[in-house]
PDB file of N, CA and C in Angstrom:
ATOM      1  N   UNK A   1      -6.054  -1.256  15.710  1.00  0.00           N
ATOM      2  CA  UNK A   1      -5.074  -1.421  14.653  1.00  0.00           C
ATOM      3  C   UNK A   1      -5.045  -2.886  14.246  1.00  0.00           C
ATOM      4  N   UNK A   2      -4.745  -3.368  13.371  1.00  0.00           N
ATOM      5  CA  UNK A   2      -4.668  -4.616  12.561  1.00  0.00           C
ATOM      6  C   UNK A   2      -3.157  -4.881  11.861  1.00  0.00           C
ATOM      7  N   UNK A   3      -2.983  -6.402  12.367  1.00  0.00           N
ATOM      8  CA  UNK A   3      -2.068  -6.316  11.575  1.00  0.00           C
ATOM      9  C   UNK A   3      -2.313  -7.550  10.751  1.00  0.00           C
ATOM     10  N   UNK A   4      -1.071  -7.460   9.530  1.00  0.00           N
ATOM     11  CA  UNK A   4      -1.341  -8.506   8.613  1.00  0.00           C
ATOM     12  C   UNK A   4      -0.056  -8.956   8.490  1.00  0.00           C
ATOM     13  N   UNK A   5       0.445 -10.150   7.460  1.00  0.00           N
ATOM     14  CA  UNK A   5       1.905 -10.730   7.542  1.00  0.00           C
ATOM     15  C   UNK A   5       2.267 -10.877   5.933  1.00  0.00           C
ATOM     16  N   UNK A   6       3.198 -10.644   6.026  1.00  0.00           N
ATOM     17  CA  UNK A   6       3.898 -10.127   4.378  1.00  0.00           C
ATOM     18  C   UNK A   6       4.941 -11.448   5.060  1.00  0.00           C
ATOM     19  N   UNK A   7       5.176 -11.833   3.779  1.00  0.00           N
ATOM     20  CA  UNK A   7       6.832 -12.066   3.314  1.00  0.00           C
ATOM     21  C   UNK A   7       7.973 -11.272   3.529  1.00  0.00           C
ATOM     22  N   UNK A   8       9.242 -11.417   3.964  1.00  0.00           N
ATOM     23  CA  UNK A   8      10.001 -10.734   4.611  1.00  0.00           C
ATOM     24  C   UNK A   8      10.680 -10.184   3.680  1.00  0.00           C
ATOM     25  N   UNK A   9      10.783 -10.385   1.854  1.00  0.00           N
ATOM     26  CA  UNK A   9      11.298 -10.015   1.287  1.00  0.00           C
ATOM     27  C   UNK A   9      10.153  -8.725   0.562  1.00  0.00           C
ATOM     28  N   UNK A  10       9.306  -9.082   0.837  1.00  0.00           N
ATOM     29  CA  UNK A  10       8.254  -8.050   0.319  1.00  0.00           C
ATOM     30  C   UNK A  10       8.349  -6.587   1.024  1.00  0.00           C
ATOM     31  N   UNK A  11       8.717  -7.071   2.653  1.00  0.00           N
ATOM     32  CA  UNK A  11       8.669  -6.192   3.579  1.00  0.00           C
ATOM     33  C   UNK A  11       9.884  -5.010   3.169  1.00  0.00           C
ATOM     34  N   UNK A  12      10.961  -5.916   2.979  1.00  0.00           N
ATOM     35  CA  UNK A  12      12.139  -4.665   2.267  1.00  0.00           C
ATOM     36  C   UNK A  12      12.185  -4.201   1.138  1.00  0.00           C
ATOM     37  N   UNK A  13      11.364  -4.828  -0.066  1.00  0.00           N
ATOM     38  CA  UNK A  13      10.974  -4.021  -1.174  1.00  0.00           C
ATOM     39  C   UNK A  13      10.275  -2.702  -1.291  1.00  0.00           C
ATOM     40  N   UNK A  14       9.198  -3.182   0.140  1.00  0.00           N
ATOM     41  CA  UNK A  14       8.307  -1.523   0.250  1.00  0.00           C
ATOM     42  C   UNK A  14       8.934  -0.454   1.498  1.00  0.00           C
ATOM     43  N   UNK A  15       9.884  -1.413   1.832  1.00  0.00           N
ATOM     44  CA  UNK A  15      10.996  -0.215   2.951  1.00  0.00           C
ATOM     45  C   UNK A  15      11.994   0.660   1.721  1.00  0.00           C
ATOM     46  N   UNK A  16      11.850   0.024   0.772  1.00  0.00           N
ATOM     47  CA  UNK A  16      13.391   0.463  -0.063  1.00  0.00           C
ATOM     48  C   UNK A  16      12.518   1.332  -0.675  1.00  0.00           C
ATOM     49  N   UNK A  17      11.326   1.062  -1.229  1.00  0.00           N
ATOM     50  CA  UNK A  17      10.602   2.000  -2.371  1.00  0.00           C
ATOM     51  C   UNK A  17       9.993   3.416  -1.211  1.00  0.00           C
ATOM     52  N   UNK A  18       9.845   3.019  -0.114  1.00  0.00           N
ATOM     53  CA  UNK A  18       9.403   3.963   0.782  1.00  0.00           C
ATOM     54  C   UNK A  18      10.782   5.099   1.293  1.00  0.00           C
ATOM     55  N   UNK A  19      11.944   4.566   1.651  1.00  0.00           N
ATOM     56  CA  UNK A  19      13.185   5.829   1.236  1.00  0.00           C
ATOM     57  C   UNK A  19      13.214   6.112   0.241  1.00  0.00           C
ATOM     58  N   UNK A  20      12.875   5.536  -1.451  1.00  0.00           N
ATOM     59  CA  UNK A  20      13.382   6.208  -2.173  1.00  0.00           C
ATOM     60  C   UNK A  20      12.215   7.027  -2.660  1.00  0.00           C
ATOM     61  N   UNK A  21      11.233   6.955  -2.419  1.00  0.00           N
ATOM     62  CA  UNK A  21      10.503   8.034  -2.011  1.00  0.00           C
ATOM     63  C   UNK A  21      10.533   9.181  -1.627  1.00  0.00           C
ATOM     64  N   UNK A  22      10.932   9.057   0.196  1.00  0.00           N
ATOM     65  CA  UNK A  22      11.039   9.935   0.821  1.00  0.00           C
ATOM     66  C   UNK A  22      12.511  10.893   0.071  1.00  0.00           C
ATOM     67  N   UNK A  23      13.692  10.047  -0.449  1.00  0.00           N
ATOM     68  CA  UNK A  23      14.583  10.939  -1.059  1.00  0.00           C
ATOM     69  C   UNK A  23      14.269  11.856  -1.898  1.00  0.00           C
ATOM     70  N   UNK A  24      13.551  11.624  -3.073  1.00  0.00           N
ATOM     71  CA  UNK A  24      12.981  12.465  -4.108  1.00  0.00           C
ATOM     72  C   UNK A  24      11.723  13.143  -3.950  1.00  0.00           C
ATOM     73  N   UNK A  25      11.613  13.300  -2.690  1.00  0.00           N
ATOM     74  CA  UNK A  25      10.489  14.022  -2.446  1.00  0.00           C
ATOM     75  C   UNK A  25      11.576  15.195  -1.746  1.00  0.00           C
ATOM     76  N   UNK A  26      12.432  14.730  -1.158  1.00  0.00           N
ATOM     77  CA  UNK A  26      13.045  15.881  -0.857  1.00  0.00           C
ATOM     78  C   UNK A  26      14.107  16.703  -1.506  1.00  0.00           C
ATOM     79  N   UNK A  27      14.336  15.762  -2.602  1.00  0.00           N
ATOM     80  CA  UNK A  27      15.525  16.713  -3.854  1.00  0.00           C
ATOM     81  C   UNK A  27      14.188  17.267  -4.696  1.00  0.00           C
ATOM     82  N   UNK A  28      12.764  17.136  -4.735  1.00  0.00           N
ATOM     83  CA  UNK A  28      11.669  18.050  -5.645  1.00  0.00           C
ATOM     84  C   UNK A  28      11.698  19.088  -4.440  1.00  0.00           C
ATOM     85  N   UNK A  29      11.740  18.790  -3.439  1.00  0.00           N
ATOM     86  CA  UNK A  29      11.530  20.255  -2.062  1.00  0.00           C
ATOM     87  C   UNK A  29      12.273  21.059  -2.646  1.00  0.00           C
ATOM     88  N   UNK A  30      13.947  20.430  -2.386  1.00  0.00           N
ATOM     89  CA  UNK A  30      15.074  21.601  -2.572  1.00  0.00           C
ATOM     90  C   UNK A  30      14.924  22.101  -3.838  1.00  0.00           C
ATOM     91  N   UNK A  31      14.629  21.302  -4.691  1.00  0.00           N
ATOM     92  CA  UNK A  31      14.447  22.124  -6.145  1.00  0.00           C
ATOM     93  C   UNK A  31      13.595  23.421  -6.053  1.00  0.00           C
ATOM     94  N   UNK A  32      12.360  23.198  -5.874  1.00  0.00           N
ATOM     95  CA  UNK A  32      11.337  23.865  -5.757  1.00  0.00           C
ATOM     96  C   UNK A  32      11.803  25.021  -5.080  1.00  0.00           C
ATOM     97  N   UNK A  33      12.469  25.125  -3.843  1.00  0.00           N
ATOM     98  CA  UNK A  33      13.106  25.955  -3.449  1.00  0.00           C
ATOM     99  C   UNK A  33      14.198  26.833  -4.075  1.00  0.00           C
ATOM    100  N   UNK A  34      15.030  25.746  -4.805  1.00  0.00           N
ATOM    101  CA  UNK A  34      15.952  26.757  -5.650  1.00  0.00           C
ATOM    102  C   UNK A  34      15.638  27.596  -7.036  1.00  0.00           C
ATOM    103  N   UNK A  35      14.734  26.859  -7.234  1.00  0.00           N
ATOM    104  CA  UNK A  35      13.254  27.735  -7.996  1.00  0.00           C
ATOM    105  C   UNK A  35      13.346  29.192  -7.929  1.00  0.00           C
ATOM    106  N   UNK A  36      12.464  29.164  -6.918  1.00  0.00           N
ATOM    107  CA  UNK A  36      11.684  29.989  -6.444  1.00  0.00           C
ATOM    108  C   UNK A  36      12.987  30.984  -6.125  1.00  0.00           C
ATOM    109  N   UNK A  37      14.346  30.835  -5.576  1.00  0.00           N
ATOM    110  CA  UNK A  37      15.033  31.597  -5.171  1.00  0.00           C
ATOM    111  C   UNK A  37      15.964  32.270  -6.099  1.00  0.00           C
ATOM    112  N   UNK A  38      15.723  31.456  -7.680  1.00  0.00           N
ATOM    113  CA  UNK A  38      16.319  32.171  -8.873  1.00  0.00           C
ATOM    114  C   UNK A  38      17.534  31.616  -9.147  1.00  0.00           C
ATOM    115  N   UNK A  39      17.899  30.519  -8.502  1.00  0.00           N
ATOM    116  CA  UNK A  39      18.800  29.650  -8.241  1.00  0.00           C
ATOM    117  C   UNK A  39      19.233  28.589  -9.190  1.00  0.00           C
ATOM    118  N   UNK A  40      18.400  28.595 -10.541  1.00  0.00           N
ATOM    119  CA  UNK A  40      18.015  27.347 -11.411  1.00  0.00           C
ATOM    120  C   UNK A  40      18.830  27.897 -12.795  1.00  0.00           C
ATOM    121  N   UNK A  41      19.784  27.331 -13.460  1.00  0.00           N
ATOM    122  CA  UNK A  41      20.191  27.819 -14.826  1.00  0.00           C
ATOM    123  C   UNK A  41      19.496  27.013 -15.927  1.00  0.00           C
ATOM    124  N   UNK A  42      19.611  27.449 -17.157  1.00  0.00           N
ATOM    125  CA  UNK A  42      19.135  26.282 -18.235  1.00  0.00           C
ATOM    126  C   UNK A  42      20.684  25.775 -18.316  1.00  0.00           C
ATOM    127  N   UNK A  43      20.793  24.096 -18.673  1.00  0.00           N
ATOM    128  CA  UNK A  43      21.669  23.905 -19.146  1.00  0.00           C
ATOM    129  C   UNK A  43      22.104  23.822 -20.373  1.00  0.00           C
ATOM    130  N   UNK A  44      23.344  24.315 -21.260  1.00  0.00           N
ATOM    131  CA  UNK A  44      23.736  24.549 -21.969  1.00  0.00           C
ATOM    132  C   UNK A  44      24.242  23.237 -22.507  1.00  0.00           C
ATOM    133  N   UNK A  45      23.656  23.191 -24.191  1.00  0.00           N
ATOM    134  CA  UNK A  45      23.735  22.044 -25.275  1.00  0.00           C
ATOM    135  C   UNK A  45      24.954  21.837 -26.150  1.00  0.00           C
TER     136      UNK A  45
END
């Protein structure tokens, strides 16, 4: 393994972009799920 050295502010830019990641990967899950389960309305204009 290798390591390399970032800037410490760099380091929490790609921690922050890496949860908000992982968040919207998991509100496309649940979607996808509520999808599929018939669960989804159109919203009304």
């Amino acid at each position: 393994m290798q390591t390399i050295t970032i800037p410490k502010q760099e380091y929490i830019m790609l921690k922050k972009k890496a949860s908000l990641a992982e968040d919207l990967f998991i509100q496309l899950e649940s979607s996808l799920r509520d999808a599929e389960a018939g669960r989804i309305r159109e919203a009304k204009h």
